[in-house]
C-alpha atoms as a PDB file:
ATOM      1  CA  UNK A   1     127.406-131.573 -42.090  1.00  0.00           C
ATOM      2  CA  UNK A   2     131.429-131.999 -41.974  1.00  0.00           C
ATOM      3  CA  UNK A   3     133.505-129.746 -40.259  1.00  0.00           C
ATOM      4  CA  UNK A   4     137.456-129.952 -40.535  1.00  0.00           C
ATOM      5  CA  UNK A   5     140.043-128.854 -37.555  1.00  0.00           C
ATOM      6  CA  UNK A   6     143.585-129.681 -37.863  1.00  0.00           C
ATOM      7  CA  UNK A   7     143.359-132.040 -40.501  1.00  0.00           C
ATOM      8  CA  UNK A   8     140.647-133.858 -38.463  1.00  0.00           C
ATOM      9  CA  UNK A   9     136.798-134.422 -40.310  1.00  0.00           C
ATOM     10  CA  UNK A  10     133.904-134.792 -38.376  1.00  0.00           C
ATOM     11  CA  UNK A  11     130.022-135.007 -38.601  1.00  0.00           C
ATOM     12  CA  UNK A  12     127.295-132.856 -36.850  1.00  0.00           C
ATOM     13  CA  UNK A  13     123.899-134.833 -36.966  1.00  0.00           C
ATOM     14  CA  UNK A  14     120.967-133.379 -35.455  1.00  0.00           C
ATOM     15  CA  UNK A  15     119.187-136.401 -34.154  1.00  0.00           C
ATOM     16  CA  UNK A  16     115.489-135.985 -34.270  1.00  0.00           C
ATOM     17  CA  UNK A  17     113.608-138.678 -32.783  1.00  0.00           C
ATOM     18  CA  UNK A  18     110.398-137.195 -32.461  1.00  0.00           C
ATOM     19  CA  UNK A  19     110.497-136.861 -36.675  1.00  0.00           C
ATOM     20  CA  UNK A  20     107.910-140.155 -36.136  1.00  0.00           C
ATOM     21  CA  UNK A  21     105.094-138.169 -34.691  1.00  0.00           C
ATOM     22  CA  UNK A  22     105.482-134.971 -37.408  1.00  0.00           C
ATOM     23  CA  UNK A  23     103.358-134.771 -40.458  1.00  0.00           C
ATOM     24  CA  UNK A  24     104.391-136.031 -43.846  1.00  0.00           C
ATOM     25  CA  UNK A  25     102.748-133.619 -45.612  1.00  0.00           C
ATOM     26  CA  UNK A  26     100.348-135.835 -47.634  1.00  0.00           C
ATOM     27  CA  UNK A  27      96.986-135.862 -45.509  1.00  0.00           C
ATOM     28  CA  UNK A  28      97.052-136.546 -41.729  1.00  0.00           C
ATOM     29  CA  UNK A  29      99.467-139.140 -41.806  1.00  0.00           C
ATOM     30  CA  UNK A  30     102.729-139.330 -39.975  1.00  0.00           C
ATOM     31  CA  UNK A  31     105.920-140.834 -40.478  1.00  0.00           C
ATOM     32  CA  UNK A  32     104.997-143.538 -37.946  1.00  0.00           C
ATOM     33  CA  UNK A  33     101.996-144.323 -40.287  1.00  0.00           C
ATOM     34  CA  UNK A  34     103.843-145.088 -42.807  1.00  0.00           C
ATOM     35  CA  UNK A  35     106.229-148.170 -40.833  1.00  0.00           C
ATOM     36  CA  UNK A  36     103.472-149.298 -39.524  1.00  0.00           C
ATOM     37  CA  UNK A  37     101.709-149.664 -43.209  1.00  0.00           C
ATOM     38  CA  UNK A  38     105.078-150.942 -44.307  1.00  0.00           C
ATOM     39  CA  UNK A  39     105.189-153.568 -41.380  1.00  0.00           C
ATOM     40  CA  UNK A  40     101.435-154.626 -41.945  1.00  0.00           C
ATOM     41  CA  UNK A  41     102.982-155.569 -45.512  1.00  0.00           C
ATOM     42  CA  UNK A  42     105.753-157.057 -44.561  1.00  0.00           C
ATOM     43  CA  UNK A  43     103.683-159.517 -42.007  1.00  0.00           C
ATOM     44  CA  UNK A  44     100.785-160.311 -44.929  1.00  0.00           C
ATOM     45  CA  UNK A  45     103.643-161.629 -47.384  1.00  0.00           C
ATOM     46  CA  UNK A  46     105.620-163.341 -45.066  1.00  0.00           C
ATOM     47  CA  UNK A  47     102.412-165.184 -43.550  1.00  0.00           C
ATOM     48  CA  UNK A  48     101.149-166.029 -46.530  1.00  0.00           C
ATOM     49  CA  UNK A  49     104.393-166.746 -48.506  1.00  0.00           C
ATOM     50  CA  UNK A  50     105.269-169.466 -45.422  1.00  0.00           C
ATOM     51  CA  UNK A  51     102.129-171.157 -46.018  1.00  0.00           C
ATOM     52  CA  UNK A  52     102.649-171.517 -49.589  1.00  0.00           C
ATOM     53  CA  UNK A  53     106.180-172.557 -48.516  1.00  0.00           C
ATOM     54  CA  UNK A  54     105.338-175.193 -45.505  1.00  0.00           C
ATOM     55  CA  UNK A  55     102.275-176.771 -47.253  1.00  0.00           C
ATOM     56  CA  UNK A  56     104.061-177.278 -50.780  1.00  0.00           C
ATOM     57  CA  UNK A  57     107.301-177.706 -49.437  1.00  0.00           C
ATOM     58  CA  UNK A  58     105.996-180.962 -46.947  1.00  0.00           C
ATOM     59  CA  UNK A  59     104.480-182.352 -50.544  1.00  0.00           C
ATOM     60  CA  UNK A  60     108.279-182.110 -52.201  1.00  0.00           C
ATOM     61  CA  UNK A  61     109.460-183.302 -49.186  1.00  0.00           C
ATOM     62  CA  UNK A  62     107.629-186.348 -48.962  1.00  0.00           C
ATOM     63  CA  UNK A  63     108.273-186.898 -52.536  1.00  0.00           C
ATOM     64  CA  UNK A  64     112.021-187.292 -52.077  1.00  0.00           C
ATOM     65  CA  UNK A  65     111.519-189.800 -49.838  1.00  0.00           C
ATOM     66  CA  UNK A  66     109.187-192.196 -51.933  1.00  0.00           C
ATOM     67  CA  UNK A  67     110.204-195.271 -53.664  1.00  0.00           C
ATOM     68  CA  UNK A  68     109.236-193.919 -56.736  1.00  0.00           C
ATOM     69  CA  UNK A  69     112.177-192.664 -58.674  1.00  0.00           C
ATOM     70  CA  UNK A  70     110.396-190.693 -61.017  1.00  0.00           C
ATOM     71  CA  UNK A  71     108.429-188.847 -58.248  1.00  0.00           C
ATOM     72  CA  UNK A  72     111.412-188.074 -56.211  1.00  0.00           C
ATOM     73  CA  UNK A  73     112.950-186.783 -59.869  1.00  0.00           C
ATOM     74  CA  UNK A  74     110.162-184.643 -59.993  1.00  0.00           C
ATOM     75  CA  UNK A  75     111.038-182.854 -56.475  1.00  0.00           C
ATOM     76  CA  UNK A  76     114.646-183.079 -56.722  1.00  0.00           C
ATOM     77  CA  UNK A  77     114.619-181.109 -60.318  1.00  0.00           C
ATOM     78  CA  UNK A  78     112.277-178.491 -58.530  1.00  0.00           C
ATOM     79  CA  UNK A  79     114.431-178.110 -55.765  1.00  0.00           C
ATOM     80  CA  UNK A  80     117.732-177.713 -57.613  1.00  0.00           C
ATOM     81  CA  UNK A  81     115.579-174.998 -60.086  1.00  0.00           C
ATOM     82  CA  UNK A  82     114.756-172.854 -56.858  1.00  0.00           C
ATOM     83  CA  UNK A  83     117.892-173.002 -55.510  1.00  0.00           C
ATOM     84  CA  UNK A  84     120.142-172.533 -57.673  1.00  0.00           C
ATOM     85  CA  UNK A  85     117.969-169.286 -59.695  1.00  0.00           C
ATOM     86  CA  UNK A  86     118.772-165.938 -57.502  1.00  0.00           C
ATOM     87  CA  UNK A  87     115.605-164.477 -55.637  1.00  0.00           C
ATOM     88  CA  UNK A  88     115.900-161.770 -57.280  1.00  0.00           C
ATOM     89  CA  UNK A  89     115.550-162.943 -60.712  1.00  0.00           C
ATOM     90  CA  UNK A  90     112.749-165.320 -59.378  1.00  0.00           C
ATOM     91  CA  UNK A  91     110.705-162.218 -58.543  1.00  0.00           C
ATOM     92  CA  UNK A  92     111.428-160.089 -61.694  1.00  0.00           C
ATOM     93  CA  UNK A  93     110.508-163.554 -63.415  1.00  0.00           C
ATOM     94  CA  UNK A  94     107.108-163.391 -61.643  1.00  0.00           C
ATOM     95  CA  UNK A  95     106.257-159.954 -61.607  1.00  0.00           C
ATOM     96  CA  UNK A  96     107.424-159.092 -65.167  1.00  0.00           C
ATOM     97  CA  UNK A  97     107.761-162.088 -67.789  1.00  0.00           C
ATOM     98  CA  UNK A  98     104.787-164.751 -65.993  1.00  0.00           C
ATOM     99  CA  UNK A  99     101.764-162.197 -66.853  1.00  0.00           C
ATOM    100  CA  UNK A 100     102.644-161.815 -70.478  1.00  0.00           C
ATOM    101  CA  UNK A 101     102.680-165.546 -70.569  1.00  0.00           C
ATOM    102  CA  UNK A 102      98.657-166.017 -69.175  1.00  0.00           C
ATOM    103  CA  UNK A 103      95.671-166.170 -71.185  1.00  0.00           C
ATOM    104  CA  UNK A 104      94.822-162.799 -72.496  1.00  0.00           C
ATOM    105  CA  UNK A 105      91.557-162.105 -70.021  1.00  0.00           C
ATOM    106  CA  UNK A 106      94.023-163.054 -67.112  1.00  0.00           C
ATOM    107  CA  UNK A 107      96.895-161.061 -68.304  1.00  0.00           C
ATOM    108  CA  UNK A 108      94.406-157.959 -68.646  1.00  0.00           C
ATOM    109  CA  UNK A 109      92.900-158.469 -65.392  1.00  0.00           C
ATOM    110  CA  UNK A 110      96.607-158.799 -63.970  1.00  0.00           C
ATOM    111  CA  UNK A 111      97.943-155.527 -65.108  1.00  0.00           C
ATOM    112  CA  UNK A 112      94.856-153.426 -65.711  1.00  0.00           C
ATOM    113  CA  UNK A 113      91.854-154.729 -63.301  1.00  0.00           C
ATOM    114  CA  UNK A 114      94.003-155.259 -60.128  1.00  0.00           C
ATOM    115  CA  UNK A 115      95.409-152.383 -58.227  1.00  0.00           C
ATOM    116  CA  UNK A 116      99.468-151.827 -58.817  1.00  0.00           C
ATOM    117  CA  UNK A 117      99.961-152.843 -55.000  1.00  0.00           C
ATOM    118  CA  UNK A 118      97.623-156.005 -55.428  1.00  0.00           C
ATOM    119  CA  UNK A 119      99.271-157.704 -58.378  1.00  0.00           C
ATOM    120  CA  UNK A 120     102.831-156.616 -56.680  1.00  0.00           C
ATOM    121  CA  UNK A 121     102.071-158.691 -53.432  1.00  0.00           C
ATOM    122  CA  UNK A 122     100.876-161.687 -55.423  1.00  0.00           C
ATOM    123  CA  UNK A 123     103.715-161.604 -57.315  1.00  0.00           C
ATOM    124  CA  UNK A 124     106.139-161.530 -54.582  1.00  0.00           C
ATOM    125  CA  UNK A 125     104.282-163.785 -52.464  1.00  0.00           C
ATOM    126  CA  UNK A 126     104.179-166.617 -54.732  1.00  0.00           C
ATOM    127  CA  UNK A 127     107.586-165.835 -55.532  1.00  0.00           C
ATOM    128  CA  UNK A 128     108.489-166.088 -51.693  1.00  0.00           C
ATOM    129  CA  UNK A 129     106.376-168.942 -51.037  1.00  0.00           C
ATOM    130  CA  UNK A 130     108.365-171.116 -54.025  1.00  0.00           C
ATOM    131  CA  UNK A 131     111.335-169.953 -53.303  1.00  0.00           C
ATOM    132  CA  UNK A 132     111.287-171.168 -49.511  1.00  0.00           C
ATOM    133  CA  UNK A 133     109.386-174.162 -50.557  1.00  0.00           C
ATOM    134  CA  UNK A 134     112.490-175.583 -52.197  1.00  0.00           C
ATOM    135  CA  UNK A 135     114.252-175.144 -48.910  1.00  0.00           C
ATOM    136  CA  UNK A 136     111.625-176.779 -46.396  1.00  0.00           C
ATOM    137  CA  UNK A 137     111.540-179.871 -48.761  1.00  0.00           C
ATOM    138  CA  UNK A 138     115.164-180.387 -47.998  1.00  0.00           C
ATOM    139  CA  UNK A 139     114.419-179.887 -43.952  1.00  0.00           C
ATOM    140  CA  UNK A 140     111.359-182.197 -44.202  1.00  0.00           C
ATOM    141  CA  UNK A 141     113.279-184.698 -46.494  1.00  0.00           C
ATOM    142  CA  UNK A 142     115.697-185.138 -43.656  1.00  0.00           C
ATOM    143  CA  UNK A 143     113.576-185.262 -40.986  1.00  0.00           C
ATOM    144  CA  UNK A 144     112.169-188.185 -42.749  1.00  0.00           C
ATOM    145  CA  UNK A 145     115.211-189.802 -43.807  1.00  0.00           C
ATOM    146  CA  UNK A 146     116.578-189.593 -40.128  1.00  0.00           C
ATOM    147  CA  UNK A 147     113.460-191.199 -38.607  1.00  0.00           C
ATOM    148  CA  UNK A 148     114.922-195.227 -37.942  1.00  0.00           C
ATOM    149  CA  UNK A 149     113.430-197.570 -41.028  1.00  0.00           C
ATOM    150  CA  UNK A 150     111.887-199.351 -38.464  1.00  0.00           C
ATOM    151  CA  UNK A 151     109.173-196.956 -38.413  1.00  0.00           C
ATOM    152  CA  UNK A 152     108.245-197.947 -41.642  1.00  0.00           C
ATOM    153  CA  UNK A 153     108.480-201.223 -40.922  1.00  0.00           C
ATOM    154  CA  UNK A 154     106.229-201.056 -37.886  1.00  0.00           C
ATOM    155  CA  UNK A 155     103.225-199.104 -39.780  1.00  0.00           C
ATOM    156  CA  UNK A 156     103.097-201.701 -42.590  1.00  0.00           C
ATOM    157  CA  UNK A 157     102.517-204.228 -40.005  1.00  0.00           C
ATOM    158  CA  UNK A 158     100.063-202.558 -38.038  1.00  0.00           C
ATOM    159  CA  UNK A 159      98.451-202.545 -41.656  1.00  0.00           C
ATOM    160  CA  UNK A 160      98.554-199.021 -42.803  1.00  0.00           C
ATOM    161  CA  UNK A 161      99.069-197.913 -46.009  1.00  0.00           C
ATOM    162  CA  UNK A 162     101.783-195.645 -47.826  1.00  0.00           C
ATOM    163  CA  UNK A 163      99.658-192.635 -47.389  1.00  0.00           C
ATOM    164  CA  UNK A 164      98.755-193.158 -43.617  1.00  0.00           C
ATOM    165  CA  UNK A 165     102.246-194.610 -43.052  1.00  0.00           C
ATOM    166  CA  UNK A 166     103.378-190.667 -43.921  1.00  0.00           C
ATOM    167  CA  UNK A 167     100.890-188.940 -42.473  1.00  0.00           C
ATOM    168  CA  UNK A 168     100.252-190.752 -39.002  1.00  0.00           C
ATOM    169  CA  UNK A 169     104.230-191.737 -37.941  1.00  0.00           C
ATOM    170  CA  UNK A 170     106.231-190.416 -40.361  1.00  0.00           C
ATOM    171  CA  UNK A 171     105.384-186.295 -40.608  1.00  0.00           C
ATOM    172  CA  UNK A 172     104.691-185.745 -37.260  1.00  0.00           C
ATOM    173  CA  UNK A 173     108.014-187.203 -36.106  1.00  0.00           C
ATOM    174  CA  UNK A 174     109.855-185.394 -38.765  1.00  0.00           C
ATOM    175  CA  UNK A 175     108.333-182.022 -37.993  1.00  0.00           C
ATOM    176  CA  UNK A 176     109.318-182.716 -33.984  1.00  0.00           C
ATOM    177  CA  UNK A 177     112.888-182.976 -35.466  1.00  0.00           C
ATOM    178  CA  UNK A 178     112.995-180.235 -37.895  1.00  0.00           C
ATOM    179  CA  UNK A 179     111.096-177.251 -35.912  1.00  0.00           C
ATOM    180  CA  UNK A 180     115.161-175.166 -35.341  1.00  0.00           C
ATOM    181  CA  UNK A 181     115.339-175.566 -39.254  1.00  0.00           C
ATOM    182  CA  UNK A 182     112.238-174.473 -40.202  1.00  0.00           C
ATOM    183  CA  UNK A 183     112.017-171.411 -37.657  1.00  0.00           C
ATOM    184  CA  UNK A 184     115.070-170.396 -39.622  1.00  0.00           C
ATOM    185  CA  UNK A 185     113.167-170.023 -43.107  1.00  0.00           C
ATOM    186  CA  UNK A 186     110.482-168.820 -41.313  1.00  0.00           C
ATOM    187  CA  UNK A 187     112.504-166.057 -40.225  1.00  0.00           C
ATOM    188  CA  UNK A 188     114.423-165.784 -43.053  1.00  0.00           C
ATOM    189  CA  UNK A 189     110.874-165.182 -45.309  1.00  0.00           C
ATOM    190  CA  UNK A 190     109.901-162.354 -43.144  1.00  0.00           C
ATOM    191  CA  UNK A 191     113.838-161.110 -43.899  1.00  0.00           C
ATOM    192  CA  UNK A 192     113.567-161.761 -47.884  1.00  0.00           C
ATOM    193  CA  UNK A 193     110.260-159.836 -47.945  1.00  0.00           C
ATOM    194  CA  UNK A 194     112.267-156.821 -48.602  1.00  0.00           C
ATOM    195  CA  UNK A 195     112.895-157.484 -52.221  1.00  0.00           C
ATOM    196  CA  UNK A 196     109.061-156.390 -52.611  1.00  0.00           C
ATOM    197  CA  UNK A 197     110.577-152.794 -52.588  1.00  0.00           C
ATOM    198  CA  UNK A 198     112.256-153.398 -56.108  1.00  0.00           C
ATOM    199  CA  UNK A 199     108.829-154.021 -57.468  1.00  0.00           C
ATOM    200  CA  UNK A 200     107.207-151.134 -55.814  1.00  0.00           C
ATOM    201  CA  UNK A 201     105.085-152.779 -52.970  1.00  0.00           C
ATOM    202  CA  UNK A 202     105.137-149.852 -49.883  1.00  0.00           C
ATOM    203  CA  UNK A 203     106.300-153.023 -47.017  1.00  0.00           C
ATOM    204  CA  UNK A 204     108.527-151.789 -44.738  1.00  0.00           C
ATOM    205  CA  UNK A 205     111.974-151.205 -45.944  1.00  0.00           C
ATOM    206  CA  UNK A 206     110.198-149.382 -48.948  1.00  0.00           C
ATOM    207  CA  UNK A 207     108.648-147.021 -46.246  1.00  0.00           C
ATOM    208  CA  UNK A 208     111.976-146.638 -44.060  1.00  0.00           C
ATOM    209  CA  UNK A 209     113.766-145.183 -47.798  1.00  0.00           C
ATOM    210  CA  UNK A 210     110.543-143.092 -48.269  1.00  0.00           C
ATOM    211  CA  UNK A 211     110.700-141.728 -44.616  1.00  0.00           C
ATOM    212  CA  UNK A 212     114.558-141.375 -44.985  1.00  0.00           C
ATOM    213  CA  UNK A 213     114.049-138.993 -48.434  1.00  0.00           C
ATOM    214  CA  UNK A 214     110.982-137.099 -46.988  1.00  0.00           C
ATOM    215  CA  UNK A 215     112.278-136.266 -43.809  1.00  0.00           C
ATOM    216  CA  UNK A 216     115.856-136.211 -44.053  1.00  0.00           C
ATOM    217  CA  UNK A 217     116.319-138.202 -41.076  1.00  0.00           C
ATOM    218  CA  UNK A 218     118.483-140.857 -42.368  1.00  0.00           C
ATOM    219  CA  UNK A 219     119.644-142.527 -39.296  1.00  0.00           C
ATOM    220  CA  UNK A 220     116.492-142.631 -37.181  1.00  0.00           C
ATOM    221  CA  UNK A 221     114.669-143.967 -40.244  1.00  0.00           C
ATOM    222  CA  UNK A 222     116.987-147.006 -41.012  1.00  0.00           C
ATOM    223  CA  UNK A 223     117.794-147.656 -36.757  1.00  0.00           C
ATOM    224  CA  UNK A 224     113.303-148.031 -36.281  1.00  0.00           C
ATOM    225  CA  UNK A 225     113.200-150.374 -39.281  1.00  0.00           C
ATOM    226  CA  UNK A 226     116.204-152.549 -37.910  1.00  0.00           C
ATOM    227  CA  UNK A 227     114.937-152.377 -34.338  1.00  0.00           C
ATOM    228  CA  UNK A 228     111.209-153.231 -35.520  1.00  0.00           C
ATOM    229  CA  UNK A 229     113.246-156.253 -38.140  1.00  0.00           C
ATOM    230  CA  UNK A 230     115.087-157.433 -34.906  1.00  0.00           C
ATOM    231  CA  UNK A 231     112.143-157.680 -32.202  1.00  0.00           C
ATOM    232  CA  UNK A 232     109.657-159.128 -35.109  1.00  0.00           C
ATOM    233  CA  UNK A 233     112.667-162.104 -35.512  1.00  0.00           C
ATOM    234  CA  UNK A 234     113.188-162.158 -31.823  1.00  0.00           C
ATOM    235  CA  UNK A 235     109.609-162.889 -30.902  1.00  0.00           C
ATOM    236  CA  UNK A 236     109.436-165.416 -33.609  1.00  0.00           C
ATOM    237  CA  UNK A 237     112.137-167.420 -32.659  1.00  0.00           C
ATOM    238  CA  UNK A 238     110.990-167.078 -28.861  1.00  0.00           C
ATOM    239  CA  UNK A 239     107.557-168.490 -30.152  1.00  0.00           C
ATOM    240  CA  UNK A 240     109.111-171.269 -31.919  1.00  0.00           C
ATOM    241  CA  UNK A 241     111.002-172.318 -28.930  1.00  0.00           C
ATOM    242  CA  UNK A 242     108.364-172.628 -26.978  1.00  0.00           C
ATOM    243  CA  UNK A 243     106.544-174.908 -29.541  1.00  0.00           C
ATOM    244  CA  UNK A 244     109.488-176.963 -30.030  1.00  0.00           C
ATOM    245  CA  UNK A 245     109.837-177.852 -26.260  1.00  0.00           C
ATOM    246  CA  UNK A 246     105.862-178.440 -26.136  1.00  0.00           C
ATOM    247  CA  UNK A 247     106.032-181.034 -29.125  1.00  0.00           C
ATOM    248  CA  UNK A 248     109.040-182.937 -27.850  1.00  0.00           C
ATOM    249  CA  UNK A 249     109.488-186.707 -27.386  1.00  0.00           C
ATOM    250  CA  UNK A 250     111.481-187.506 -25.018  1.00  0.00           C
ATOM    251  CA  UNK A 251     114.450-189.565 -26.499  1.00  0.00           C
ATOM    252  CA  UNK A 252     113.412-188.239 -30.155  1.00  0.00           C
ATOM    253  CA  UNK A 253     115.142-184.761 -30.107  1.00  0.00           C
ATOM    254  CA  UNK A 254     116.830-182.886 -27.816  1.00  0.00           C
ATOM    255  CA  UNK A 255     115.733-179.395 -26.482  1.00  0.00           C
ATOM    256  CA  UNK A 256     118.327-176.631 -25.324  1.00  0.00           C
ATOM    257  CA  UNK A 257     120.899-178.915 -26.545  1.00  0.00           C
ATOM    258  CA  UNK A 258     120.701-180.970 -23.749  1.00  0.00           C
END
């Protein structure tokens, strides 16, 4: 409500923190129920979507690095693709043109068989997961490509092959190097989750406008979602610290900065 006095406007806002713990009307639910449904959302896709991401992402990754030129072709091509296409456009891509272009029993079973919210969080989970991908195979490509050639060197002599060159010196070096890069995607996944809203999966922003239009509490709505957003990133990036000082090498990467 605005209220003008001597040319001056101001707002009156009745703060109502306690709006959490009142019924929404629809069962026994209340408000809080419905963040922490949207949160339990927001956690599945970004867990899942970073595996998709880390595990296909470490395969590009490696690709960009082999002698092959064709291979690293392959990745590079994919990479610009998912960079350079908004996310948004990714998802609507996913979610609205991909099932019309399945086999008939898998488009029916898509859109008819699988419940609204199910088909939404594959949609935006593979979308998520590809998306990122693109960007891990750039932080794994140069944790490889800083890694001294001697490395290489060393494993073919020891006789190992290409394969067990990558996967016994190369990757776990790289990954040691990479860990402040990656915990940004990782946080940044759990951050682009929110699109899942525009295709009508409940995760947590969805629920913070749905509490926000129910209730009428605007403010306390949008300040528990970016409060619950800022100690979910927090405690990532806490937990990735830790695991990047417990993986060091001495000499390999530095920790703190120091």
């Amino acid at each position: 409500m605005c209220v003008s006095r001597k040319g001056e406007t101001r707002m009156n806002y009745n703060w109502d923190w306690g709006i959490f713990f009142k019924s929404t009307g629809i069962g026994s639910e209340i408000y809080l129920d419905w963040f922490l449904t949207g949160l339990g959302w927001t956690v599945a896709i970004a867990l899942v979507g970073w595996i998709i991401a880390l595990l296909l992402g470490s395969l590009l990754g490696v690709m960009r690095t082999l002698p092959n030129r064709w291979i690293a072709g392959i990745a590079t091509v994919y990479v610009e693709v998912f960079r350079n296409v908004p996310l948004l456009v990714q998802l609507f891509l996913w979610y609205f043109l991909v099932p019309d272009l399945l086999p008939e029993p898998l488009e029916i079973w898509f859109k008819q068989d699988l419940n609204p919210a199910t088909s939404a969080y594959l949609s935006v989970v593979v979308c998520l997961g590809l998306f990122t991908a693109a960007r891990v195979c750039e932080q794994v490509r140069t944790g490889i490509q800083a890694l001294p050639k001697g490395q290489t060197s060393a494993a073919y002599a020891m006789g190992f092959t290409l394969p067990q060159t990558y996967w016994n010196v190369l990757l776990p070096q790289a990954y040691r190097i990479i860990i402040p890069p990656l915990t940004s995607e990782f946080l940044n996944i759990f951050k682009n989750s929110s699109v899942a809203s525009l295709i009508g999966l409940m995760e947590l922003l969805a629920q913070t406008k749905q509490t926000a239009e129910f209730s009428a509490n605007l403010f306390e709505a949008f300040t528990l979602a970016t409060l619950i957003y800022f100690t979910l990133n927090m405690s990532l990036m806490l937990l990735m610290r830790l695991l990047e000082k417990k993986v060091s090498v001495p000499g390999l990467i530095s920790v703190g900065g120091k």
